[in-house]
N, C-alpha and C. Protein backbone atom coordinates (compact mmCIF):
# COMPACT_ATOMS: atom_id res chain seq x y z
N UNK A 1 0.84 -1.17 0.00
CA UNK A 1 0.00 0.00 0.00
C UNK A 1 0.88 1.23 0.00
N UNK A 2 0.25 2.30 -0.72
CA UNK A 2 1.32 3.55 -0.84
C UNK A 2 0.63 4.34 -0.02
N UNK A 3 1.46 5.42 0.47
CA UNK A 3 1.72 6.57 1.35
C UNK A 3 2.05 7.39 0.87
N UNK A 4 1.07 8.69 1.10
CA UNK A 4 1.64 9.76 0.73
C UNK A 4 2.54 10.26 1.35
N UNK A 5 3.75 10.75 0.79
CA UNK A 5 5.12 11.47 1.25
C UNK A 5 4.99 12.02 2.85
N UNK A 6 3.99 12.86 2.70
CA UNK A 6 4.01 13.54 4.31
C UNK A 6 3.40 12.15 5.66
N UNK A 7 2.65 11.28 4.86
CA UNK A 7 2.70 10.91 6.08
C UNK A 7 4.07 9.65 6.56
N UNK A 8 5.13 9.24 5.62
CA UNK A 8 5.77 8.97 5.56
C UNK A 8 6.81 9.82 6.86
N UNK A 9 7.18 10.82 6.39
CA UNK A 9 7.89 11.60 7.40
C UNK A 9 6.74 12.37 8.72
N UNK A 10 5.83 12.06 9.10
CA UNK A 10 5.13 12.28 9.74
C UNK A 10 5.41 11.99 11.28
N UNK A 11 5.52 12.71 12.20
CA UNK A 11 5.80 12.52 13.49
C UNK A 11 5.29 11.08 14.52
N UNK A 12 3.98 10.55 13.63
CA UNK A 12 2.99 9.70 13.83
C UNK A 12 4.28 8.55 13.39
N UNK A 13 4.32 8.28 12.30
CA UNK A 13 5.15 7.22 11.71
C UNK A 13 6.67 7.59 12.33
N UNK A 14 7.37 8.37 12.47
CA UNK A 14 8.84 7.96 13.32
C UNK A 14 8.02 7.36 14.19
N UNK A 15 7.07 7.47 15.61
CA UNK A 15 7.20 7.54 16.48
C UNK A 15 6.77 5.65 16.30
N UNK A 16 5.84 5.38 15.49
CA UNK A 16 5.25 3.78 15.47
C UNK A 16 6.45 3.06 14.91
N UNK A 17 7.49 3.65 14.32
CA UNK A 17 8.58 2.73 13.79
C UNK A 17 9.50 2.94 14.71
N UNK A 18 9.86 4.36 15.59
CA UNK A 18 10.55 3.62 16.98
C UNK A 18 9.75 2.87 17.75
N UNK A 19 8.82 2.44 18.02
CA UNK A 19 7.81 1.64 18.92
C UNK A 19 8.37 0.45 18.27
N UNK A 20 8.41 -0.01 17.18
CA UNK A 20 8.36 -1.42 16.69
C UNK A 20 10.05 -1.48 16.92
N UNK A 21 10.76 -0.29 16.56
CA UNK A 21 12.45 -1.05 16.82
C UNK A 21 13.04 -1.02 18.34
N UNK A 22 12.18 -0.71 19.44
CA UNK A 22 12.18 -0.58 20.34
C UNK A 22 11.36 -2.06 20.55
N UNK A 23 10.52 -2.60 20.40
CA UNK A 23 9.60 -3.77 20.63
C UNK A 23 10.45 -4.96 20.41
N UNK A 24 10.88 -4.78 18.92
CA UNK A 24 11.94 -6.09 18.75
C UNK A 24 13.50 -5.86 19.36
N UNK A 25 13.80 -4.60 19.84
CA UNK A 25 15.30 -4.77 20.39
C UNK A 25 15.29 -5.04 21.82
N UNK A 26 14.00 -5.26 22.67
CA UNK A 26 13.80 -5.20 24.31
C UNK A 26 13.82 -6.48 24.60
N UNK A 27 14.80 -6.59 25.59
CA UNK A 27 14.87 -7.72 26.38
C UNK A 27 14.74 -7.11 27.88
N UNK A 28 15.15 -7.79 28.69
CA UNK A 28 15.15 -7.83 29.93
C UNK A 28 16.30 -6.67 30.26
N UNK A 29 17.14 -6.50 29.52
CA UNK A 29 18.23 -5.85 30.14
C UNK A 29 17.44 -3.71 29.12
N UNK A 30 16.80 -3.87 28.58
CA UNK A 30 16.34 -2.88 27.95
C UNK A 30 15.73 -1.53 29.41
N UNK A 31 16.56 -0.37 29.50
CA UNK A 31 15.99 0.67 30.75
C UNK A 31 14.74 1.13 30.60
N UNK A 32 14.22 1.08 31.78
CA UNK A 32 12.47 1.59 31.75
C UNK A 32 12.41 2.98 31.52
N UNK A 33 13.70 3.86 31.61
CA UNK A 33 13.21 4.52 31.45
C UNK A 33 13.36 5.32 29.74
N UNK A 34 13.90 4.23 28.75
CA UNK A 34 13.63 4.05 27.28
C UNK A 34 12.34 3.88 27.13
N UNK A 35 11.64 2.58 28.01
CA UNK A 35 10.24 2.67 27.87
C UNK A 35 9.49 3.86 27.91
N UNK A 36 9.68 3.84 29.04
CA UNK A 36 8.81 5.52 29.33
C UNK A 36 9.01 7.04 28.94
N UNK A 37 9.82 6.89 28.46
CA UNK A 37 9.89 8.05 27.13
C UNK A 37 9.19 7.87 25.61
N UNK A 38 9.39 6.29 25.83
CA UNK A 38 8.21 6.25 24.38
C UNK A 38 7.01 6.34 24.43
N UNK A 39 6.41 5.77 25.50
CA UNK A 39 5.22 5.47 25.62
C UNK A 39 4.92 7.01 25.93
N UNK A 40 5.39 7.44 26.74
CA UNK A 40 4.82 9.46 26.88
C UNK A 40 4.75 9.84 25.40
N UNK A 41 6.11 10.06 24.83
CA UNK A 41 5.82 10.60 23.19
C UNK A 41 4.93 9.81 22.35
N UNK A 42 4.73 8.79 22.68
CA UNK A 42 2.96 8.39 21.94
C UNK A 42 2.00 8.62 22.64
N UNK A 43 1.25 8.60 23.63
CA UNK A 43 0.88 9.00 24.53
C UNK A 43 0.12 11.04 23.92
N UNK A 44 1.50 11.81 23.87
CA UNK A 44 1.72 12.83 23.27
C UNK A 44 1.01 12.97 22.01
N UNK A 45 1.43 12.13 21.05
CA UNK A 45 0.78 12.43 19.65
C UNK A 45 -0.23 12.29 19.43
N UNK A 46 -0.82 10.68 20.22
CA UNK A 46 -2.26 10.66 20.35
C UNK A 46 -2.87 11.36 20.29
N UNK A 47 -2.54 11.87 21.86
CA UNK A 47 -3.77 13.28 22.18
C UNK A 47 -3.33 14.38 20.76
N UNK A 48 -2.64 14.93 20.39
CA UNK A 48 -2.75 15.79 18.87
C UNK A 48 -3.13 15.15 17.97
N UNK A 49 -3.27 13.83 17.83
CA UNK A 49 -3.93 13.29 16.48
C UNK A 49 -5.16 13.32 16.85
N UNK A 50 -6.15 13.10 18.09
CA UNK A 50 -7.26 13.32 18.81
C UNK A 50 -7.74 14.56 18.32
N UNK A 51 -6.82 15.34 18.89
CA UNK A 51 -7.65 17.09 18.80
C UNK A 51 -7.87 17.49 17.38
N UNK A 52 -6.62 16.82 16.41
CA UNK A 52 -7.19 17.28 15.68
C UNK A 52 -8.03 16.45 14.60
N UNK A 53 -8.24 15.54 14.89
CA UNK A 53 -10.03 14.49 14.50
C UNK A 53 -11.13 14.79 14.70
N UNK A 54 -10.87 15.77 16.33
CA UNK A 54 -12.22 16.06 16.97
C UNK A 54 -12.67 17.65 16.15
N UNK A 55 -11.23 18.33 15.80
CA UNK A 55 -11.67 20.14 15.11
C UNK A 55 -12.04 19.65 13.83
N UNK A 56 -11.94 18.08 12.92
CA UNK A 56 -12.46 18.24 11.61
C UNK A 56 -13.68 17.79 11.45
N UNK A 57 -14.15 17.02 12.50
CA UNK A 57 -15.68 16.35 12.64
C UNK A 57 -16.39 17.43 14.11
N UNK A 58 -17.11 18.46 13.50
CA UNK A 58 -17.81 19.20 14.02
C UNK A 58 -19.39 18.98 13.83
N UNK A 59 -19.85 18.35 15.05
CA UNK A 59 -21.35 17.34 15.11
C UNK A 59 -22.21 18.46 15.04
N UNK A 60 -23.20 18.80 14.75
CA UNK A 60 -24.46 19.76 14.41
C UNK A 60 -25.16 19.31 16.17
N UNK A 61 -25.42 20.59 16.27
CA UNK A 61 -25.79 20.88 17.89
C UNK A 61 -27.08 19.70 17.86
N UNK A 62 -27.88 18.82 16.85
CA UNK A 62 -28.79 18.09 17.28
C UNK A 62 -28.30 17.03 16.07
N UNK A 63 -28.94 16.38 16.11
CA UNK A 63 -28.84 14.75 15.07
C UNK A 63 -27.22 14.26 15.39
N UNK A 64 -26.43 14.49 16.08
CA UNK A 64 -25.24 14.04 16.06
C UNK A 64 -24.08 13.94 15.04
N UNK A 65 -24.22 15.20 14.24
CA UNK A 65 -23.56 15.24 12.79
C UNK A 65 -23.87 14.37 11.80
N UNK A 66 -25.28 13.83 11.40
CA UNK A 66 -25.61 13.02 10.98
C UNK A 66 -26.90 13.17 10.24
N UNK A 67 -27.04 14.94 10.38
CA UNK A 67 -28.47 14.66 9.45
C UNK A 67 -28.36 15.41 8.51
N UNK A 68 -28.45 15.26 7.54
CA UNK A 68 -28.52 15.57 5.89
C UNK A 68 -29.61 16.61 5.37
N UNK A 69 -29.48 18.12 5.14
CA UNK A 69 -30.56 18.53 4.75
C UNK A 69 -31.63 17.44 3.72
N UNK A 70 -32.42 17.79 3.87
CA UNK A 70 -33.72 17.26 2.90
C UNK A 70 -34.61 18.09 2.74
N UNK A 71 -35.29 18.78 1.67
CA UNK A 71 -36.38 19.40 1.23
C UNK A 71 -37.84 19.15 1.86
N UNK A 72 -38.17 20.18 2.79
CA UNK A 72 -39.20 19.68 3.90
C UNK A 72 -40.70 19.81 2.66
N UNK A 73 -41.66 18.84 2.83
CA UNK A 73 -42.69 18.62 2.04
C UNK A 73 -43.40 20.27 2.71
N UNK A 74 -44.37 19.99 1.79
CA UNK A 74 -45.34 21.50 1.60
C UNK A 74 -46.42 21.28 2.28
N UNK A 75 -47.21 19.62 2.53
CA UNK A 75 -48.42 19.26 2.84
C UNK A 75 -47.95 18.41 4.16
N UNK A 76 -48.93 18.69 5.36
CA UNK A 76 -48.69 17.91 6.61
C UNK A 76 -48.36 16.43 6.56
N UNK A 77 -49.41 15.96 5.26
CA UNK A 77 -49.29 14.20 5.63
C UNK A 77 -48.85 13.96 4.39
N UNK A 78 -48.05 14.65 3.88
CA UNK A 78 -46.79 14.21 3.23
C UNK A 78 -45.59 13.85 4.38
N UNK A 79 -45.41 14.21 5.16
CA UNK A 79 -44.69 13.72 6.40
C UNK A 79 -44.67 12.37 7.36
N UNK A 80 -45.76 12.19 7.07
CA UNK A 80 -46.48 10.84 7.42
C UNK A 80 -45.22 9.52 7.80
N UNK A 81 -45.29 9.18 8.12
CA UNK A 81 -43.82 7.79 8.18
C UNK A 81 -42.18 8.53 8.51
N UNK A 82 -41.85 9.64 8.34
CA UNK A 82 -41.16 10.28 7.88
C UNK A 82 -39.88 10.19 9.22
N UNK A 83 -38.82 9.63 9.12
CA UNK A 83 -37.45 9.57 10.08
C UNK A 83 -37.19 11.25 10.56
N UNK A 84 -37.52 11.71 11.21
CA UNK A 84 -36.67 12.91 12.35
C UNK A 84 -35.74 12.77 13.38
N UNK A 85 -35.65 14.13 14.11
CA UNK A 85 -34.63 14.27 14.84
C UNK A 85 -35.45 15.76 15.22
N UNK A 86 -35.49 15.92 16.61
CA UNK A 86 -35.78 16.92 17.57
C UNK A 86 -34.41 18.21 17.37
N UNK A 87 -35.13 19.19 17.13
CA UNK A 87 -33.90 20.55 16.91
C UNK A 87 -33.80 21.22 18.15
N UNK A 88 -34.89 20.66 19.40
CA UNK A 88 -34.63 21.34 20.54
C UNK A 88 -35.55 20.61 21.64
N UNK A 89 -35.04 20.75 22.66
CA UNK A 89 -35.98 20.35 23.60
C UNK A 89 -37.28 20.42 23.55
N UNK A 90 -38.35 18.77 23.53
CA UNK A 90 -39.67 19.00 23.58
C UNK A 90 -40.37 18.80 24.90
N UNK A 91 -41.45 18.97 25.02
CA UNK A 91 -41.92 18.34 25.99
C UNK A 91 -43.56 18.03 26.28
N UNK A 92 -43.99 17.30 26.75
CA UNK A 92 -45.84 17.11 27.03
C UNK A 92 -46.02 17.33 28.57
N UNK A 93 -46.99 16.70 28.92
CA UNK A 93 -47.97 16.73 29.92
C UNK A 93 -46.63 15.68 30.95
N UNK A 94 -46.38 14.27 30.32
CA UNK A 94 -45.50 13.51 30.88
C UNK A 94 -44.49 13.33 30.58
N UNK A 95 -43.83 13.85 29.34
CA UNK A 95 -42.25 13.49 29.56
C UNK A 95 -41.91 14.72 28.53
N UNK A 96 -40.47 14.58 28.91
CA UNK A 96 -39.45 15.66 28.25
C UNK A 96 -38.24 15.19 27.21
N UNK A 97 -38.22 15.37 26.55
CA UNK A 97 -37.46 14.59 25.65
C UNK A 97 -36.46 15.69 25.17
N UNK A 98 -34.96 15.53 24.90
CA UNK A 98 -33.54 16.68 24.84
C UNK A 98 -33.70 16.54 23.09
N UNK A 99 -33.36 17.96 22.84
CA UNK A 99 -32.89 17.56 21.78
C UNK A 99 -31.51 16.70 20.97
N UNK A 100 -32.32 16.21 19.71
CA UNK A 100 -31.64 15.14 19.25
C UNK A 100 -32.45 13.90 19.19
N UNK A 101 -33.32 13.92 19.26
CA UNK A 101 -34.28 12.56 19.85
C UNK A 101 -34.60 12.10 18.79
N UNK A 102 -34.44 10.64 18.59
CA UNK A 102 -34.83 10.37 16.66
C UNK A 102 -36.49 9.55 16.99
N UNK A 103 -37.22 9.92 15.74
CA UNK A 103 -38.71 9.22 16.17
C UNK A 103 -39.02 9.54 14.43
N UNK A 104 -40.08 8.94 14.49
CA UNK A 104 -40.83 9.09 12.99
C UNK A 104 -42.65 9.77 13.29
N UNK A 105 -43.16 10.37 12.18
CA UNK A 105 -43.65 11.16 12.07
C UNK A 105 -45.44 10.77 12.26
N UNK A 106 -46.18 10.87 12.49
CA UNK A 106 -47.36 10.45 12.29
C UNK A 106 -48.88 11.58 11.90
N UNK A 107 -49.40 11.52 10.91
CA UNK A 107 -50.51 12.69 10.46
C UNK A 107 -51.48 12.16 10.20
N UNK A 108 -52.82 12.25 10.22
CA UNK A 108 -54.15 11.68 9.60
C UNK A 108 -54.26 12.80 8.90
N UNK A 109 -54.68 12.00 7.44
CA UNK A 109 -54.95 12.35 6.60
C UNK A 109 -56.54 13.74 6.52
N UNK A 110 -56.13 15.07 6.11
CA UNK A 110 -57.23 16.17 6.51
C UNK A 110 -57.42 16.85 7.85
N UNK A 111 -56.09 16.24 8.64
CA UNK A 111 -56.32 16.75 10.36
C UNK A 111 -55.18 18.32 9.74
N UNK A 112 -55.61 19.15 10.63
CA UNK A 112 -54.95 20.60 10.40
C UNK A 112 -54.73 20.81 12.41
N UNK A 113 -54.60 19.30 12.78
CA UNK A 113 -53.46 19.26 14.01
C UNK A 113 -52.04 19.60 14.68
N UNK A 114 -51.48 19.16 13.01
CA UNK A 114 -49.80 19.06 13.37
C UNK A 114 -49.63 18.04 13.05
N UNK A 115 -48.51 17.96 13.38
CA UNK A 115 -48.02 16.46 13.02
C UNK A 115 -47.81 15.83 14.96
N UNK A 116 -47.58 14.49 14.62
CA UNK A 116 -47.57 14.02 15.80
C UNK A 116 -45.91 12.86 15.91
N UNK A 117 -45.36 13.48 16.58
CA UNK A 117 -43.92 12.96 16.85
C UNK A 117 -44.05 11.86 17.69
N UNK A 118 -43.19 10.41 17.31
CA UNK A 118 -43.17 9.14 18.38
C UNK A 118 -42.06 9.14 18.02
N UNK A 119 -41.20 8.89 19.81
CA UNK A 119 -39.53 8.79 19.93
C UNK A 119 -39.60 7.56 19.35
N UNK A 120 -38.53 7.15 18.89
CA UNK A 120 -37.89 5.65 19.29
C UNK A 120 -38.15 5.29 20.40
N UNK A 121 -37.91 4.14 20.45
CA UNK A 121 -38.28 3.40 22.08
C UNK A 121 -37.07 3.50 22.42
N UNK A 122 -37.32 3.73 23.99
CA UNK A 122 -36.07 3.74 25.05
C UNK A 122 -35.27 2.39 24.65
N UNK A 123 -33.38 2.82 24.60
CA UNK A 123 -32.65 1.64 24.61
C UNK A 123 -32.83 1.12 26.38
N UNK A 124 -33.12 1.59 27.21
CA UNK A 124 -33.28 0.86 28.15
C UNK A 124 -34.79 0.17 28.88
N UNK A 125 -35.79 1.06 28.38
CA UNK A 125 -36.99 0.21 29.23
C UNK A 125 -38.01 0.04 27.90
N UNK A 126 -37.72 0.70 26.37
CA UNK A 126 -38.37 0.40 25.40
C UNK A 126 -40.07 1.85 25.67
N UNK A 127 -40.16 2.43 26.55
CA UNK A 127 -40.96 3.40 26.54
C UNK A 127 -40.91 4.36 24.86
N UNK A 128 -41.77 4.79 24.70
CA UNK A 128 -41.91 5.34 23.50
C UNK A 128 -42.58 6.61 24.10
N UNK A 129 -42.12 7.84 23.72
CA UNK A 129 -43.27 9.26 24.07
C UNK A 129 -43.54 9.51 22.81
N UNK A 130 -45.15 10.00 22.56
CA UNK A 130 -45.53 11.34 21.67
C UNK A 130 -46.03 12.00 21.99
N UNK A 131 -46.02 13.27 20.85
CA UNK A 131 -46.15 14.26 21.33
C UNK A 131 -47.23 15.11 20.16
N UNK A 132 -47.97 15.52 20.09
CA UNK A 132 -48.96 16.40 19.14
C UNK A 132 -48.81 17.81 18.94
N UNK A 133 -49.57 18.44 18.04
CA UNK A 133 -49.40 19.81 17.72
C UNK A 133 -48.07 20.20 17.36
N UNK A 134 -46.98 19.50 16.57
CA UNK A 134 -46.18 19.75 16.37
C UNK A 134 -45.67 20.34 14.93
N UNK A 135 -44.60 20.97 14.53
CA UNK A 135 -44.78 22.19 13.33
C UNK A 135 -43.38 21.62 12.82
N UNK A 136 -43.38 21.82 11.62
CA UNK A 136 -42.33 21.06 10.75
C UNK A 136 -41.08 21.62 11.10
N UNK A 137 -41.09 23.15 11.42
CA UNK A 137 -39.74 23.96 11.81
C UNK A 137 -39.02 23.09 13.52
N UNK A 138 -40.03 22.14 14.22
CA UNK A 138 -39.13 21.83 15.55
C UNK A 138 -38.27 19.94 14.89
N UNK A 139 -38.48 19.84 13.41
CA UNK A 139 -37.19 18.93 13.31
C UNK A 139 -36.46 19.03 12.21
N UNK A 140 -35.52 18.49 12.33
CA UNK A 140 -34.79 17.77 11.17
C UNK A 140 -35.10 16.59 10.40
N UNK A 141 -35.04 16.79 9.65
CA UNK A 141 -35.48 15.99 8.43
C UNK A 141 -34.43 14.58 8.15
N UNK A 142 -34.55 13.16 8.14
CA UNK A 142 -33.88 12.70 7.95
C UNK A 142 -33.92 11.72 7.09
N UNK A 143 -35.27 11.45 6.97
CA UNK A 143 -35.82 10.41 5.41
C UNK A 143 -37.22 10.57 5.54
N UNK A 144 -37.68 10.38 4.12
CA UNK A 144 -38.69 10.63 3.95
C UNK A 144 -39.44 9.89 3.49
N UNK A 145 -40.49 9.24 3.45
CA UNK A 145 -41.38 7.86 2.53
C UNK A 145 -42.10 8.67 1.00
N UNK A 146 -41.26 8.13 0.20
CA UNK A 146 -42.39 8.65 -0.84
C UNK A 146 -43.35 8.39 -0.95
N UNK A 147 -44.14 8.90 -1.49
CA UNK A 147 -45.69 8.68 -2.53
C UNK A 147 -47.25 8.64 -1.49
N UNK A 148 -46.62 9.42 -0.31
CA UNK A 148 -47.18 9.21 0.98
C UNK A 148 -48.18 10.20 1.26
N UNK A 149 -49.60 9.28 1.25
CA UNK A 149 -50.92 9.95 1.74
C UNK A 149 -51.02 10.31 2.48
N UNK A 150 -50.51 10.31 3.52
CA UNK A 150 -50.72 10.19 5.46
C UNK A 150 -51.88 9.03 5.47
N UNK A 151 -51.91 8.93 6.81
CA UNK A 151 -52.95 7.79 7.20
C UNK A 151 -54.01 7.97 7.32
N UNK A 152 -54.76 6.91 6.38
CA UNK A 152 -56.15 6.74 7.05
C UNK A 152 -56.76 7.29 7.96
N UNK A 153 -57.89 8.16 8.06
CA UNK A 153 -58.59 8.31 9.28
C UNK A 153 -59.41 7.01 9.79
């Protein structure tokens, strides 16, 4: 496999090819404190190869860097089935849900209600909340069902 030039001379690569000529030259008589100068200067780069992974993947304050504009429909129960994501804290009568919350969409067909949001079920007790009267501007859009009537009344 080829490498581009820079990462060839890259601080990352000396440091994994002294690790490996350090790995095969250690015996018993090898000083700890050779060890422990390597393991700090990797240790070291890590964390800068970290920081800078974390400044090029910048997550969108809701969906977890993961939601894709999509062209929001014009008609309520065109939404109908429809994958979201909460753009901000919701809440009902009984529960509160943070934003980010992924659920799919639910409308009867001729209701001038809203739409009606159901979370995913809890990964831990499987609870599901919805929520009514809701307006296309409180999500993100994340798939959409074509050719979609809304439901049956």
């Amino acid at each position: 496999m080829k490498t581009s030039p820079q990462l060839e001379t890259s601080p990352v690569r000396e440091l994994v090819r002294a690790g490996h000529e350090l790995a095969a030259a250690m015996d018993a008589d090898t000083p700890l404190i050779e060890i422990a100068k390597l393991v700090s200067r990797l240790a070291t780069e890590l964390d800068v190869q970290l920081a800078r992974a974390n400044a090029l993947v910048k997550p969108l304050p809701y969906g977890g860097g993961r939601a894709i504009a999509i062209k929001h429909p014009k008609r309520l129960y065109e939404w109908h089935g429809a994958t979201v994501v909460l753009k901000r804290e919701t809440a009902n009568g009984w529960a509160k849900l943070p934003a980010g919350t992924e659920g799919t969409i639910k409308t009867l067909k001729g209701s001038r209600r809203g739409l009606e949001f159901v979370s995913n079920p809890c990964r831990c007790c499987g609870v599901q909340v919805s929520i009514n009267g809701m307006r296309p501007e409180h999500f993100e859009l994340l798939e959409l069902v074509k050719g979609n009537t809304g439901e049956d009344k």
